[in-house]
Structure formats: C-alpha cells, structure tokens
Protein backbone atom coordinates (compact mmCIF):
# COMPACT_ATOMS: atom_id res chain seq x y z
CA UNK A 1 -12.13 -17.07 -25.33
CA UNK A 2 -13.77 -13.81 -24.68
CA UNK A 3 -10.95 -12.54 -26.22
CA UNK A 4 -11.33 -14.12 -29.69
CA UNK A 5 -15.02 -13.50 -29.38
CA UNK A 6 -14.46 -9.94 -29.88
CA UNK A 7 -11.38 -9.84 -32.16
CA UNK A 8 -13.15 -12.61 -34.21
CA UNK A 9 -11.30 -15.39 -35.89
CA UNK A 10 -10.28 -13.51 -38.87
CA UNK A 11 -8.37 -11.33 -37.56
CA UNK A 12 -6.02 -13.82 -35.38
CA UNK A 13 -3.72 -14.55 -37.64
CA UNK A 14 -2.93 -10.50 -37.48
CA UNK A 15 -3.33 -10.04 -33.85
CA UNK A 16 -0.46 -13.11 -33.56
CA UNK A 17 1.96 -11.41 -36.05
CA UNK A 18 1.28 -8.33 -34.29
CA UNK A 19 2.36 -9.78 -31.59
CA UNK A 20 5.40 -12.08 -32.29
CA UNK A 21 6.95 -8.26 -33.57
CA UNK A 22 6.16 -6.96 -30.78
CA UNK A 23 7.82 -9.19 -28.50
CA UNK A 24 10.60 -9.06 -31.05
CA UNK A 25 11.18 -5.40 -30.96
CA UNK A 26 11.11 -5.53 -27.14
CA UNK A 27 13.97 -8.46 -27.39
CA UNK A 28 15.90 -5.98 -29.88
CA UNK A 29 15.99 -2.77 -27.42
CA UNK A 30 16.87 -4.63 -24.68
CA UNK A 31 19.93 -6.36 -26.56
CA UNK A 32 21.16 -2.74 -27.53
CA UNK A 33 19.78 -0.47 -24.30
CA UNK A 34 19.55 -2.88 -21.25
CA UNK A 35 23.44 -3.04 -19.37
CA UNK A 36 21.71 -6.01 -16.98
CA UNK A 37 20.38 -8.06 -20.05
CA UNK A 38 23.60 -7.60 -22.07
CA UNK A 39 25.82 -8.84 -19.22
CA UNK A 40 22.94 -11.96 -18.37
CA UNK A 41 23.49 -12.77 -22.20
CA UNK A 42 27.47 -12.70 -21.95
CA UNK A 43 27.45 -14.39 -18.83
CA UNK A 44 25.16 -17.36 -19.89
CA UNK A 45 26.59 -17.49 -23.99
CA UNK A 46 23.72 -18.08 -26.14
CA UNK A 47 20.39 -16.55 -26.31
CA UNK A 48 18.61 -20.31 -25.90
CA UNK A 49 20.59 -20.98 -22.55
CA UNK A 50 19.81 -17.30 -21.26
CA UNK A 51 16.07 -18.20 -21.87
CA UNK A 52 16.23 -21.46 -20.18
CA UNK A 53 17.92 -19.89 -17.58
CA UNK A 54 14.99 -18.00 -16.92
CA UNK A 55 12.19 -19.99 -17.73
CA UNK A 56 13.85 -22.66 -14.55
CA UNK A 57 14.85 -19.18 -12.43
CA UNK A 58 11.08 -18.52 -12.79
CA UNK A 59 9.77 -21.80 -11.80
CA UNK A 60 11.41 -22.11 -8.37
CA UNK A 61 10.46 -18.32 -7.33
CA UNK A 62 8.86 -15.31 -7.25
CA UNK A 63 11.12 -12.47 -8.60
CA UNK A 64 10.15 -8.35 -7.57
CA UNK A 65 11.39 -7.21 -10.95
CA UNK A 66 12.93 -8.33 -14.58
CA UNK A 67 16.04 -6.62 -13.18
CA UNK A 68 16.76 -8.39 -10.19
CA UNK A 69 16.53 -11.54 -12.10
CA UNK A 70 18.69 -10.96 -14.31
CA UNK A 71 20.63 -9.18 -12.06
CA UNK A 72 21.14 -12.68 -10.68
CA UNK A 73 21.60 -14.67 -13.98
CA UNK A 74 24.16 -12.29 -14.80
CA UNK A 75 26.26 -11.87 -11.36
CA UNK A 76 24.70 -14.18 -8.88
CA UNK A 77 27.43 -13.58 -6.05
CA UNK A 78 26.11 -9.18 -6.85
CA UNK A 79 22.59 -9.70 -5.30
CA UNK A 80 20.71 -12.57 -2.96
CA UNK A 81 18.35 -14.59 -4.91
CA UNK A 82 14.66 -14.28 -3.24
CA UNK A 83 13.60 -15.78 0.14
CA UNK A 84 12.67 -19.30 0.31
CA UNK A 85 14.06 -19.65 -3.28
CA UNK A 86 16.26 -22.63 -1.89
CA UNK A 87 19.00 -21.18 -4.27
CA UNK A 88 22.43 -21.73 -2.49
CA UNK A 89 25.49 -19.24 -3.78
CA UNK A 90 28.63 -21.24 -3.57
C-alpha cells in the first residue's frame, strides 16, 4: 500500500496501462529475439498452454534462470530439470 500512497489513486489507472505495455513489449521481443522462447512456444503450440506450462513448472521448483526453464519446456531430454524437482524424464 505504500506504493499507492505515493503514486496516489489517480494516477493508477496510468501506472496499470503503463504496465500491461510494458509486459507486452517484453512478450513481443522475446517472440521475435529469444531462440529458447520461440522453440518453448513451438514445442508446447499455443501461447495459453506455454503459459500454463510455466505457471505449474514454477510451482513445483525453483528455477536459476528464465532460460533454463524454458530450456526445459522446450527440450526437456536437452537439460536436467532442478534438484528435488521430482520431475522424472521418460
């Protein structure tokens, strides 16, 4: 709340748009720049299942970087999943 005690409430409606584009743009380069995200997307299909995906990979453990999830998503069998994840690669 300290948060919207500075901004003040007038000026969340601005501070939210500013920062749905933001995350937008950020979705945008990495469809065009990012090799790992491109071949997560093609390996999952559609953009809902490849956020799923992540949102369950995210819930059962502790990742050391975006890439090396998905890394994973993309190409499990390429790299381990993390220690204690319970994840088994058939």
């Amino acid at each position: 709340m300290i948060l919207l005690r500075n901004m003040g409430y007038k000026n969340l409606c601005s501070v939210m748009t500013m920062l749905m584009m933001l995350a937008f743009l950020i979705d945008k380069v990495q469809q065009l720049c990012c090799k790992v995200y491109q071949q997560a997307r093609k390996h999952v299909g559609t953009l809902r299942r490849l956020f799923e995906k992540i949102q369950n990979r995210i819930d059962i453990a502790a990742w050391d970087s975006w890439h090396h999830l998905l890394t994973f998503i993309g190409d499990p069998t390429s790299r381990p999943p993390p220690i204690g994840s319970g994840y088994i690669i058939a």
